[in-house]
Protein backbone atom coordinates (compact mmCIF):
# COMPACT_ATOMS: atom_id res chain seq x y z
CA UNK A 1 96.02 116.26 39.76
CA UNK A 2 93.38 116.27 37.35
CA UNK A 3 90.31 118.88 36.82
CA UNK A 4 87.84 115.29 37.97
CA UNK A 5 89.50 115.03 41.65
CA UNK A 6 90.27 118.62 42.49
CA UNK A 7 87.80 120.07 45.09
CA UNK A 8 85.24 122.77 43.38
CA UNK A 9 85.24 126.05 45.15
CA UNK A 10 81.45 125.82 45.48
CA UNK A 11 81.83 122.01 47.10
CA UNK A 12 84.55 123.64 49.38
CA UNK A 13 81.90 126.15 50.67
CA UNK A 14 79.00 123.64 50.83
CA UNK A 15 81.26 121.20 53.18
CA UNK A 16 82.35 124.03 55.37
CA UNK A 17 78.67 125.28 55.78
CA UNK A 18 77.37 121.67 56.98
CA UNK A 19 80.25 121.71 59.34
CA UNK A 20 79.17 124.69 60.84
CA UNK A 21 75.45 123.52 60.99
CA UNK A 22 76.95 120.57 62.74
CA UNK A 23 78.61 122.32 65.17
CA UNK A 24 75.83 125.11 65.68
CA UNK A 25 73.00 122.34 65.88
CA UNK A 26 75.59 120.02 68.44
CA UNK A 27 75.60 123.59 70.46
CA UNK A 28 71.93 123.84 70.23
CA UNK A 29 71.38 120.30 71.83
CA UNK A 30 74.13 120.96 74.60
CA UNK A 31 72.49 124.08 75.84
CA UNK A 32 68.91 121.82 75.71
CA UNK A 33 69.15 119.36 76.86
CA UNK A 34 72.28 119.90 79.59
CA UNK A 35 70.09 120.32 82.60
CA UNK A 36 68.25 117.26 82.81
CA UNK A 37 68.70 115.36 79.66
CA UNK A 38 66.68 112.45 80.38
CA UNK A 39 63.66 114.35 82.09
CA UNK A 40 61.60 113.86 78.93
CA UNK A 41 62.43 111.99 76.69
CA UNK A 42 60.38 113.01 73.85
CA UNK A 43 61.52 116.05 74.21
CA UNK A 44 65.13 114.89 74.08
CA UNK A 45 64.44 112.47 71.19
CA UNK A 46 63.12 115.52 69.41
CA UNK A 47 65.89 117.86 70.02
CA UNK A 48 68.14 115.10 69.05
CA UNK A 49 66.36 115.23 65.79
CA UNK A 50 68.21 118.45 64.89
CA UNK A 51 71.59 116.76 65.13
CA UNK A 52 70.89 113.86 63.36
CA UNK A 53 69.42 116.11 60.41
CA UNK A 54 72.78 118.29 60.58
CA UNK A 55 74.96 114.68 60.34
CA UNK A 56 73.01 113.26 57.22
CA UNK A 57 73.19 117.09 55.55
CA UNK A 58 76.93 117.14 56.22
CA UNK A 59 77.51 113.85 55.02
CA UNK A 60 75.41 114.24 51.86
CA UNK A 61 77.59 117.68 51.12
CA UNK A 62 81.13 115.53 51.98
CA UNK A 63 79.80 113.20 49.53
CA UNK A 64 78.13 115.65 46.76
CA UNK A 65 74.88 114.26 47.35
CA UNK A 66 72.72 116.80 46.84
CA UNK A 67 68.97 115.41 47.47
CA UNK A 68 70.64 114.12 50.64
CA UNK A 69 71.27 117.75 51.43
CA UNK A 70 68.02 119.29 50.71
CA UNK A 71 66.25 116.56 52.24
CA UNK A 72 68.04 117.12 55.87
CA UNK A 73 68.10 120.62 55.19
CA UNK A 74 64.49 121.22 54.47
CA UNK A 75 64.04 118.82 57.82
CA UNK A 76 65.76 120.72 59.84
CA UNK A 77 63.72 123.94 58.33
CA UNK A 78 61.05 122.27 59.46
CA UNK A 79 61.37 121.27 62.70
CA UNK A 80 62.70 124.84 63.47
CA UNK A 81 59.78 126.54 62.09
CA UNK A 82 57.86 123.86 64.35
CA UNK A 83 59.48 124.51 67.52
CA UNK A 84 59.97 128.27 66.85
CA UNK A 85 58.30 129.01 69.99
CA UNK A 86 60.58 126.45 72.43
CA UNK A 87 63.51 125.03 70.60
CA UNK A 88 63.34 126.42 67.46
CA UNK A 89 65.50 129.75 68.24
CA UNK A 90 68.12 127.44 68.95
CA UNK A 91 68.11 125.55 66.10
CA UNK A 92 67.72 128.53 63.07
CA UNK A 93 71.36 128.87 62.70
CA UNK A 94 72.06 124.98 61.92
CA UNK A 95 69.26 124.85 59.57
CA UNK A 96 70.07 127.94 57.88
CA UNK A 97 73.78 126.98 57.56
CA UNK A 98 72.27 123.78 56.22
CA UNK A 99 70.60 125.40 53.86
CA UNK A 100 73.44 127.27 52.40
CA UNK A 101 75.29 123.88 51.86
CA UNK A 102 72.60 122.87 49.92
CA UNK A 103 72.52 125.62 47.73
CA UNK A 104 76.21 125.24 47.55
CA UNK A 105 76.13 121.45 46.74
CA UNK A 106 73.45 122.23 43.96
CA UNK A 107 75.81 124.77 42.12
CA UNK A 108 78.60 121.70 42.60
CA UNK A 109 76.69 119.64 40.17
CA UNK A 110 76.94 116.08 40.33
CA UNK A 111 80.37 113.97 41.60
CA UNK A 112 82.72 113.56 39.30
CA UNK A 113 82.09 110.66 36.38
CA UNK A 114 78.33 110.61 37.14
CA UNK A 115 77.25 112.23 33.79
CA UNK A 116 80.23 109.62 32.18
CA UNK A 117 79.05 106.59 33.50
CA UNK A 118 75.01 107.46 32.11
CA UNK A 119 76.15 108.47 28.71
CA UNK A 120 78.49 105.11 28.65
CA UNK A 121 75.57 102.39 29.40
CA UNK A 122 72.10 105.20 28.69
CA UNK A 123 68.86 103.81 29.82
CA UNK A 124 66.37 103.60 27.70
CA UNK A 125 63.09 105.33 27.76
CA UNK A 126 61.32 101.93 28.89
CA UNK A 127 63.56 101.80 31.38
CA UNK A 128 63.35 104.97 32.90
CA UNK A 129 59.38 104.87 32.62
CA UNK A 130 59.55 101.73 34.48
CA UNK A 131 61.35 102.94 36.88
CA UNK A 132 59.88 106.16 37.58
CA UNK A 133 56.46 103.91 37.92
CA UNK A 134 58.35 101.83 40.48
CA UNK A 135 59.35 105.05 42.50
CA UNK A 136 55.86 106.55 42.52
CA UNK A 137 54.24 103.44 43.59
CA UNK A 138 56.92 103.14 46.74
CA UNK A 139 56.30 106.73 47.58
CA UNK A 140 52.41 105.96 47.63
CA UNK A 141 52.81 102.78 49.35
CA UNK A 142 55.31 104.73 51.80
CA UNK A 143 52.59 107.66 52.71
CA UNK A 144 50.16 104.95 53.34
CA UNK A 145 51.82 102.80 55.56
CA UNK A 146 53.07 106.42 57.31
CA UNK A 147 49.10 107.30 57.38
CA UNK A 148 48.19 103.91 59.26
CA UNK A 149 51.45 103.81 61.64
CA UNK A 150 52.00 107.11 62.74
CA UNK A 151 48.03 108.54 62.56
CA UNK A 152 45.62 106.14 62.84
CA UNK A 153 47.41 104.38 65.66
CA UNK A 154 49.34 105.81 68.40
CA UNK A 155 52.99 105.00 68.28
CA UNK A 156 53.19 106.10 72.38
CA UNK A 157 50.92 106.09 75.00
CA UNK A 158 50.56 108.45 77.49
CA UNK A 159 52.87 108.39 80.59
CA UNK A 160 52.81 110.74 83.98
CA UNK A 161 56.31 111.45 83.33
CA UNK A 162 57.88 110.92 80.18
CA UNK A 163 60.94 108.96 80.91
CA UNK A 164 63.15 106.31 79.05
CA UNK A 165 61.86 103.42 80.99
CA UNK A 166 57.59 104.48 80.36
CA UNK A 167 58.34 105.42 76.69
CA UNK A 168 59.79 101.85 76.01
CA UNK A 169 57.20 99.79 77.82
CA UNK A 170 54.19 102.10 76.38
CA UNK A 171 55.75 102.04 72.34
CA UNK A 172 53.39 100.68 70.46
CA UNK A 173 56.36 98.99 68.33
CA UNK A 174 53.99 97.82 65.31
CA UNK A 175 53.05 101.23 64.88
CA UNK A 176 56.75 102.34 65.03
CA UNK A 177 57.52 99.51 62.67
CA UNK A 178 55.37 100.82 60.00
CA UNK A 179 55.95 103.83 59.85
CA UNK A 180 59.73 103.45 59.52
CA UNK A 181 58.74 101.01 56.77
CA UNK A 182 57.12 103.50 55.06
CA UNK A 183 59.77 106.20 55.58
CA UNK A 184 62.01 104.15 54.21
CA UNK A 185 59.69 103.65 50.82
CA UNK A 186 59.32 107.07 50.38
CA UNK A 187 62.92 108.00 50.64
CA UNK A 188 63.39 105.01 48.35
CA UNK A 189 60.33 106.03 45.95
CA UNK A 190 61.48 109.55 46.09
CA UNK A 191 64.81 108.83 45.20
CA UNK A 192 64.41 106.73 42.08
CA UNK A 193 61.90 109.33 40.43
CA UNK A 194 64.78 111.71 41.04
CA UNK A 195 67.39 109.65 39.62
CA UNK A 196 65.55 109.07 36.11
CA UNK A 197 64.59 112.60 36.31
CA UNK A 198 68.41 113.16 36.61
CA UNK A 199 68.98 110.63 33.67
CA UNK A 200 66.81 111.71 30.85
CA UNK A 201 67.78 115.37 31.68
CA UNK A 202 71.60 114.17 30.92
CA UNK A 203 70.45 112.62 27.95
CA UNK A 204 68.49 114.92 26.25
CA UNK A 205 71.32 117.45 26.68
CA UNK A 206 73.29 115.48 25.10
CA UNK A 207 71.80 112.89 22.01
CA UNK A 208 68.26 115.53 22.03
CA UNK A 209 66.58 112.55 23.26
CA UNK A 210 66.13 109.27 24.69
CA UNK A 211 65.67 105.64 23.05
């Protein structure tokens, strides 16, 4: 077995931690939402949030990627610190586990053959410029369409009690449709800067700079 495929002790720690956040956050939302889960559905939607933050961390750390990690992580943070005085308890453990994998999955470094396959075909500085204009232009595009989708408009309307069937019928589905749109240009926006950040760092480490 060569040094490239065995399993880094710092990876091995990182994919145990999300495991655990998976399994502490899957307890979390048990213990939640077991009495009545439908009753209210936002509420159930947002507890289900924590879980689906936990899965993306976990499979960013299986994979070694690391912005993957932080991203849930810090997402998870979040909506604990949010909810701290309702769910939030519940859901410290999972994002604090989360955030240990991160930290863990940082130290890995990046998967094996990553830093090969730049120095083999480098970008050039063009390139990376270009690119890094292309990201920050999809991030700004992605916080506007957010702003219009999510806070200008409503993306629910109000319901005497929150159920499945109300929530549906009262979505205001262009709203919804923006704003995932625009989540999905940040992530991609945010993303690219971070690659070519990546790239010219690997470079300049190793020719002292880049063409």
């Amino acid at each position: 077995m060569t040094s490239a495929s065995q399993t880094r002790p710092s990876e091995t720690v990182s994919r145990l931690l999300s495991a655990l956040a998976i399994l502490s956050a899957g307890v979390a939302v048990t213990v939640l939402l077991l009495p009545n889960p439908l009753a209210d559905v936002f509420y159930s939607g947002i507890v289900l949030l924590s879980i689906l933050f936990a899965l993306v961390g976990g499979i960013g750390a299986w994979t070694n990627r690391t912005p993957l990690v932080w991203v849930a992580a810090l997402l998870l943070g979040g909506l604990s610190i949010l909810g701290m005085m309702s769910i939030g308890l519940y859901l410290v453990p999972a994002a604090l586990l989360l955030l240990g994998a991160a930290v863990f999955s940082q130290l890995t470094g990046p998967r094996p053959g990553v830093r090969e396959s730049i120095l083999a075909n480098p970008s050039t500085r063009r390139d990376i410029v270009q690119k890094i204009l292309v990201g920050t232009v999809a991030i700004v595009v992605g916080l506007g369409l957010v702003s219009v989708g999510a806070f200008r408009r409503e993306l629910f309307g109000s319901c005497a009690r929150e159920t499945l069937d109300c929530a549906l019928k009262t979505t205001n589905w262009d709203a919804v449709g923006l704003t995932v749109l625009g989540l999905v240009a940040i992530s991609f926006g945010g993303w690219l800067v971070w690659r070519q950040a990546y790239i010219t760092r690997v470079l300049a480490a190793n020719t002292g700079s880049v063409e």
